[in-house]
N, C-alpha and C. Protein backbone atom coordinates (compact mmCIF):
# COMPACT_ATOMS: atom_id res chain seq x y z
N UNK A 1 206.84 -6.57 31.41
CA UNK A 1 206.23 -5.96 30.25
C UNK A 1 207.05 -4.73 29.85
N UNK A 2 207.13 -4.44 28.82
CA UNK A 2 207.65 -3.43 28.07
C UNK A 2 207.23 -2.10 28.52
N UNK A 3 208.20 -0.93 29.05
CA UNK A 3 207.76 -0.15 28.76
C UNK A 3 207.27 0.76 28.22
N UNK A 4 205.71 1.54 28.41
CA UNK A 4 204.75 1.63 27.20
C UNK A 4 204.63 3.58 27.75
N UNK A 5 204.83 4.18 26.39
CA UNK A 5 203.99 5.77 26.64
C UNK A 5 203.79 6.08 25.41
N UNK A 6 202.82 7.36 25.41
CA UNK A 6 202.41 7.62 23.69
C UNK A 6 203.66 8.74 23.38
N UNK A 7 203.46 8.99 21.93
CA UNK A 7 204.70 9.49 21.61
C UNK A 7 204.98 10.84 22.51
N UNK A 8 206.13 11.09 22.74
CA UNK A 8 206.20 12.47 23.19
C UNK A 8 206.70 13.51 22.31
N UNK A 9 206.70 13.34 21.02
CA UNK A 9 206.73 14.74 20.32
C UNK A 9 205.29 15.04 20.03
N UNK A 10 204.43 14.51 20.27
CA UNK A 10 202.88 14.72 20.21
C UNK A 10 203.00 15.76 21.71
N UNK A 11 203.54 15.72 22.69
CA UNK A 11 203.61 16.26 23.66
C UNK A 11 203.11 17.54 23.49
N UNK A 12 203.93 18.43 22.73
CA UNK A 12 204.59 19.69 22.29
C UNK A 12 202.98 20.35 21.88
N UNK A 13 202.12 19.65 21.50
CA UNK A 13 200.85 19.96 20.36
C UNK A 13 199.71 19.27 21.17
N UNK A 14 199.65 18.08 22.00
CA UNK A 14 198.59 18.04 22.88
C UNK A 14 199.22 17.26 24.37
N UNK A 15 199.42 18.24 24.81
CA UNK A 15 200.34 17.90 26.52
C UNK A 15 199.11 16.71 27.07
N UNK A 16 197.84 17.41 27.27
CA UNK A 16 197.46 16.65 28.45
C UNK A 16 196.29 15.19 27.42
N UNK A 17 196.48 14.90 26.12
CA UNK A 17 196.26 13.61 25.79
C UNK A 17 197.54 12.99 25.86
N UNK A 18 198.68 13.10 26.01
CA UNK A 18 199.76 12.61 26.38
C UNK A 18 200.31 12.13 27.57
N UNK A 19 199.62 13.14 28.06
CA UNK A 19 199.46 13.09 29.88
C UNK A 19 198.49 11.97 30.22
N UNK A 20 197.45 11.93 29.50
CA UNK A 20 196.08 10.97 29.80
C UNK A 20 196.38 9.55 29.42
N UNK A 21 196.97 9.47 28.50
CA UNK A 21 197.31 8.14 27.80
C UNK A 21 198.62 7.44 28.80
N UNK A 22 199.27 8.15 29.00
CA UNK A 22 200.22 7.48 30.17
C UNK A 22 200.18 6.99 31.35
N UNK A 23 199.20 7.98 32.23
CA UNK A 23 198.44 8.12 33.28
C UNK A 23 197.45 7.06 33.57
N UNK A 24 196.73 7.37 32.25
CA UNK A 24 195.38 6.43 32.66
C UNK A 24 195.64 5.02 31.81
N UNK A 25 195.68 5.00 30.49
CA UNK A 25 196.21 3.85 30.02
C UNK A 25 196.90 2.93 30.53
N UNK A 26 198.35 3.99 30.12
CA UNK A 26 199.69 2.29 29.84
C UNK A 26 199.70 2.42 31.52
N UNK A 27 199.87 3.07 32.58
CA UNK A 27 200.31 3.22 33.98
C UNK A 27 198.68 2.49 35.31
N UNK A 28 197.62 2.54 33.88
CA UNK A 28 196.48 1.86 35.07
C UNK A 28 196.38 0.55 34.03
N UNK A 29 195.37 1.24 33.56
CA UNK A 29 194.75 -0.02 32.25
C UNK A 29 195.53 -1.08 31.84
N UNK A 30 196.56 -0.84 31.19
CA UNK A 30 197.38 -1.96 30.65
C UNK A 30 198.17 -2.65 31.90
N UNK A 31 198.43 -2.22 33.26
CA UNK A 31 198.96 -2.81 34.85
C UNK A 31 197.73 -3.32 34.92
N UNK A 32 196.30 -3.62 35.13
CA UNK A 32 194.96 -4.34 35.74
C UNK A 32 195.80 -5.44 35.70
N UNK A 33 195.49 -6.19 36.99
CA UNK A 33 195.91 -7.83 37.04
C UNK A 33 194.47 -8.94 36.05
N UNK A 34 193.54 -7.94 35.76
CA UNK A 34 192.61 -9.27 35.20
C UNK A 34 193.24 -9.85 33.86
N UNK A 35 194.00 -9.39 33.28
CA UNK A 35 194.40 -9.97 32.20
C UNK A 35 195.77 -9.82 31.73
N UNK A 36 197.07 -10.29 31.23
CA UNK A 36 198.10 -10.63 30.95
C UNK A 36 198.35 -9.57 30.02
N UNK A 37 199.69 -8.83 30.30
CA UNK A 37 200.10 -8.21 28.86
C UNK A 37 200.55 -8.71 27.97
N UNK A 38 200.26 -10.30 27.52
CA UNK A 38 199.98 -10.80 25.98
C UNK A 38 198.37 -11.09 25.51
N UNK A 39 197.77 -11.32 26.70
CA UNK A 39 196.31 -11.21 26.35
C UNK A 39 195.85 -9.90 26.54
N UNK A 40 196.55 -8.50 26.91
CA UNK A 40 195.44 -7.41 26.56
C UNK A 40 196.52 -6.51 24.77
N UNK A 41 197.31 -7.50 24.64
CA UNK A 41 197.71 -7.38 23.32
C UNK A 41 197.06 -7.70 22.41
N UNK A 42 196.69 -9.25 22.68
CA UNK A 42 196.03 -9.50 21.95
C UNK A 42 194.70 -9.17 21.17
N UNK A 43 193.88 -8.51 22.41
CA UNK A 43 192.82 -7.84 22.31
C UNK A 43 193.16 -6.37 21.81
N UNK A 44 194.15 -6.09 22.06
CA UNK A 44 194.19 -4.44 21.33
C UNK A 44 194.50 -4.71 20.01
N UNK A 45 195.27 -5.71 19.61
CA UNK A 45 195.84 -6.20 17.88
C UNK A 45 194.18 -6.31 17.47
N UNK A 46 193.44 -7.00 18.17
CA UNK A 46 192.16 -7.72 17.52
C UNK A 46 191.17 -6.29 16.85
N UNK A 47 191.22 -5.57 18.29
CA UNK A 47 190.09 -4.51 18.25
C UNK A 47 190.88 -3.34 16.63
N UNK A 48 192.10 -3.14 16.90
CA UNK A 48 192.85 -2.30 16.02
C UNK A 48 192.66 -2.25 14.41
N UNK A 49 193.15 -3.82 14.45
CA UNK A 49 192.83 -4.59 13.27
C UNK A 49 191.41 -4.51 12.37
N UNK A 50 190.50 -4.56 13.78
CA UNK A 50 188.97 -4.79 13.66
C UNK A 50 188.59 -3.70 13.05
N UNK A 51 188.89 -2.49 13.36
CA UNK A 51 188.18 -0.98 13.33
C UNK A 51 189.71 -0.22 12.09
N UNK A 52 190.48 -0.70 11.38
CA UNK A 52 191.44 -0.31 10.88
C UNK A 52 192.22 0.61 10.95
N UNK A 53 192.70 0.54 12.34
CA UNK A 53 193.38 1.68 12.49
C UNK A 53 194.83 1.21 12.16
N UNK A 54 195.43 1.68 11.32
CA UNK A 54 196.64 1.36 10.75
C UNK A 54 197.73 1.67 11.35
N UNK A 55 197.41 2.65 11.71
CA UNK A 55 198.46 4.07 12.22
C UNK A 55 199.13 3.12 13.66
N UNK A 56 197.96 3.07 14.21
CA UNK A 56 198.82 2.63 15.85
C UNK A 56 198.75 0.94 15.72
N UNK A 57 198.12 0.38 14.85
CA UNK A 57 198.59 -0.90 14.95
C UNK A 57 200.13 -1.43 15.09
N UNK A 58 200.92 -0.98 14.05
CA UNK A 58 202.41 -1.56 13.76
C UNK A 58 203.46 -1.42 15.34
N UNK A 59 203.12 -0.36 15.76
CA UNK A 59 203.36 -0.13 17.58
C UNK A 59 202.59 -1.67 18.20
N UNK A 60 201.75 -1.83 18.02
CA UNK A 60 201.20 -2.96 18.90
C UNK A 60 201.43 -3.85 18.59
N UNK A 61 201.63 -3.98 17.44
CA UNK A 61 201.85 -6.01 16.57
C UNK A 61 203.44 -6.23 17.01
N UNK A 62 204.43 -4.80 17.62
CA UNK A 62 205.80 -4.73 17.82
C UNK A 62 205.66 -4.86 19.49
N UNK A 63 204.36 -4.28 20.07
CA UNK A 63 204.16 -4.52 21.30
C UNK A 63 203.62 -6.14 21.79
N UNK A 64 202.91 -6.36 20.64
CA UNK A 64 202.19 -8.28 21.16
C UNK A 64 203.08 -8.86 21.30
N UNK A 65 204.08 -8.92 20.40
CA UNK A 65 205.41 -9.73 20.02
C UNK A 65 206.39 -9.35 21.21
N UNK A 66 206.97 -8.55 21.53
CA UNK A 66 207.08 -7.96 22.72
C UNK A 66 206.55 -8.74 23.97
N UNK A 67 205.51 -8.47 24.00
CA UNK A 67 204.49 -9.69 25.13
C UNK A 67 204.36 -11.12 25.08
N UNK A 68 204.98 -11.30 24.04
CA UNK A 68 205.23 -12.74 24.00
C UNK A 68 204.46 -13.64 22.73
N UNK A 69 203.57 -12.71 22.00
CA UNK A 69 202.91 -13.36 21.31
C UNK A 69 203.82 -13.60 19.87
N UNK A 70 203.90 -15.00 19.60
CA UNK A 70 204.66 -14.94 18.10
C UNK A 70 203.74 -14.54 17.23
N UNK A 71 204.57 -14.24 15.67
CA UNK A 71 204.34 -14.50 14.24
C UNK A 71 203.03 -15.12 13.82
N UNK A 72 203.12 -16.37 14.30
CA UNK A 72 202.29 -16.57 13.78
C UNK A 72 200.83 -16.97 14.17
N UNK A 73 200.96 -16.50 15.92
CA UNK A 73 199.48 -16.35 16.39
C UNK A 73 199.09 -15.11 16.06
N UNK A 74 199.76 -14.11 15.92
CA UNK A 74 199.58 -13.07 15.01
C UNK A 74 199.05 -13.17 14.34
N UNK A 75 199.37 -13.91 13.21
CA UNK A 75 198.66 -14.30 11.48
C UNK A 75 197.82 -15.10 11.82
N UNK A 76 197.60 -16.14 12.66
CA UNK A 76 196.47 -16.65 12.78
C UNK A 76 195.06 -16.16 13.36
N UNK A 77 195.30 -14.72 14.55
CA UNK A 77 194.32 -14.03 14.51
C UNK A 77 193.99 -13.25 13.81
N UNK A 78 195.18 -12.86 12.84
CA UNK A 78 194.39 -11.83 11.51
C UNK A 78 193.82 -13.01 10.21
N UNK A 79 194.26 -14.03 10.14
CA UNK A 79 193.36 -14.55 9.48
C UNK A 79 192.04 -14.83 10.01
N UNK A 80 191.36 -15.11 10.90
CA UNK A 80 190.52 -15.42 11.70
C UNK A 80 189.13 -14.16 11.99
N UNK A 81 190.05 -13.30 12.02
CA UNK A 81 189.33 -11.74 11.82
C UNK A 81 189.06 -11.46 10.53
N UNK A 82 189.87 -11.90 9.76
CA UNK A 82 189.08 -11.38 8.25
C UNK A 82 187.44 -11.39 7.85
N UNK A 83 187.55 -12.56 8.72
CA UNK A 83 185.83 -13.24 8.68
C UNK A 83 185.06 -12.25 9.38
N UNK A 84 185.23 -11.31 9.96
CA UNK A 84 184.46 -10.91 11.13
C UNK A 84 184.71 -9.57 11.00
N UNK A 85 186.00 -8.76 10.54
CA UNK A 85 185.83 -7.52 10.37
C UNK A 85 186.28 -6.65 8.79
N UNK A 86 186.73 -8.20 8.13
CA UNK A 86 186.50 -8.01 6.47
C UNK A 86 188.28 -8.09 5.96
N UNK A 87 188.22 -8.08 4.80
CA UNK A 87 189.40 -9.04 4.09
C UNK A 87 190.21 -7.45 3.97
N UNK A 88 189.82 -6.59 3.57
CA UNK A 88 190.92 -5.34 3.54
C UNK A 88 191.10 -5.36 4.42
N UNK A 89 190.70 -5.54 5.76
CA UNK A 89 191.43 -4.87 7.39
C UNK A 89 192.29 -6.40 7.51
N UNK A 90 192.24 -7.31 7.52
CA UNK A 90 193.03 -8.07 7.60
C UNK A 90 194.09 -8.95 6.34
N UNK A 91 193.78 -7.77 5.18
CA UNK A 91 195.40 -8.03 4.15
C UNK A 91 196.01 -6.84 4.71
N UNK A 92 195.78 -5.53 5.12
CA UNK A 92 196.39 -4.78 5.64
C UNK A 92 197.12 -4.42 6.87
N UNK A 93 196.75 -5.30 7.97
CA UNK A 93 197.29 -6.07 8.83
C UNK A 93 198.47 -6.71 8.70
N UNK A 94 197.73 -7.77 7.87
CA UNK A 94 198.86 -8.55 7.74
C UNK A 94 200.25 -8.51 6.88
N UNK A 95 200.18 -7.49 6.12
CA UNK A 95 201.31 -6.82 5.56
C UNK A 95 202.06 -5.87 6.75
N UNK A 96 201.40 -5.70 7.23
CA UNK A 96 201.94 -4.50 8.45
C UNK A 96 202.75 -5.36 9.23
N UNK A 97 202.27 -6.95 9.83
CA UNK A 97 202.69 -7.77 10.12
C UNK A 97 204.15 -8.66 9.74
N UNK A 98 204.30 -8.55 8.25
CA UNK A 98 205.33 -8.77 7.64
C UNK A 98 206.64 -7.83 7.93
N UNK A 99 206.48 -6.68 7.89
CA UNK A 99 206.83 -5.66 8.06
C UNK A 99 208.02 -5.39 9.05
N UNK A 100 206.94 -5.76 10.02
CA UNK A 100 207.37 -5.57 11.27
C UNK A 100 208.29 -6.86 11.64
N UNK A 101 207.78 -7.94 11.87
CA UNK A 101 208.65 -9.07 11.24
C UNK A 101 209.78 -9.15 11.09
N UNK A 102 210.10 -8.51 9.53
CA UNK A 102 211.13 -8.51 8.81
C UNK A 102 211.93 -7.86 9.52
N UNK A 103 211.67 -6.75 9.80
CA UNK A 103 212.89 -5.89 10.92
C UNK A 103 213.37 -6.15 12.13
N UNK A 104 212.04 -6.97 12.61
CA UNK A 104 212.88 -7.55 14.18
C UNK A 104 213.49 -8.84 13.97
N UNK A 105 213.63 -9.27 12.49
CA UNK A 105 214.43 -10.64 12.10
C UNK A 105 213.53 -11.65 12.71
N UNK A 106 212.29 -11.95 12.78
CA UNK A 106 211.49 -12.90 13.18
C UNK A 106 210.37 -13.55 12.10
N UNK A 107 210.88 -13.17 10.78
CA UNK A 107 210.48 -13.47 9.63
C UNK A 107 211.74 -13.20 8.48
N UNK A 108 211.87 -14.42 7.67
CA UNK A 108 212.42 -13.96 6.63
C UNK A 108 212.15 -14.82 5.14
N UNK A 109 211.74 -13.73 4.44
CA UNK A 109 210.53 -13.76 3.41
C UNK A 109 211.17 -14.63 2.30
């Protein structure tokens, strides 16, 4: 799995959520053997997506892919979610999706 920490120029302005997120997160949470780092991708794309957080999604849809998840199980769980957490969080997604895509050359439009 990729190695994962939150940004560190956030460091400078909040040390110890930087500290916490490394620590407890990516170094416990995301290591648990109950689930795969393409299935707790998946679930962080889902939940992200779900609740629209924009900001740290494009890190994770670069992290699922990363984990192994393609393109277009990608797009197939943001289509799938539209139903469930509404059509703006998942056209906005899925542009984010393109996006990202396009730059790692794993889409071309």
């Amino acid at each position: 799995m990729p190695t994962m920490s939150a940004p560190q120029e956030l460091a400078a302005i909040a040390p110890k959520l930087v500290e916490v997120s490394n620590e407890v997160l990516f170094d416990d949470v995301w290591q648990r053997p109950g689930l795969s780092p393409r299935d707790r991708s998946l679930v962080t794309v889902s939940a992200l997506v779900s609740l629209y957080r924009g900001e740290q999604l494009g890190y994770h849809l670069g992290l699922a892919m990363d984990n192994g998840l393609s393109v277009e199980e990608l797009s197939e769980a943001i289509t799938h979610l539209a139903f469930y957490s509404g059509w703006p969080t998942a056209m906005s997604a899925v542009t984010q999706l393109k996006k990202i895509a396009e730059e790692r050359g794993d889409f071309a439009a």
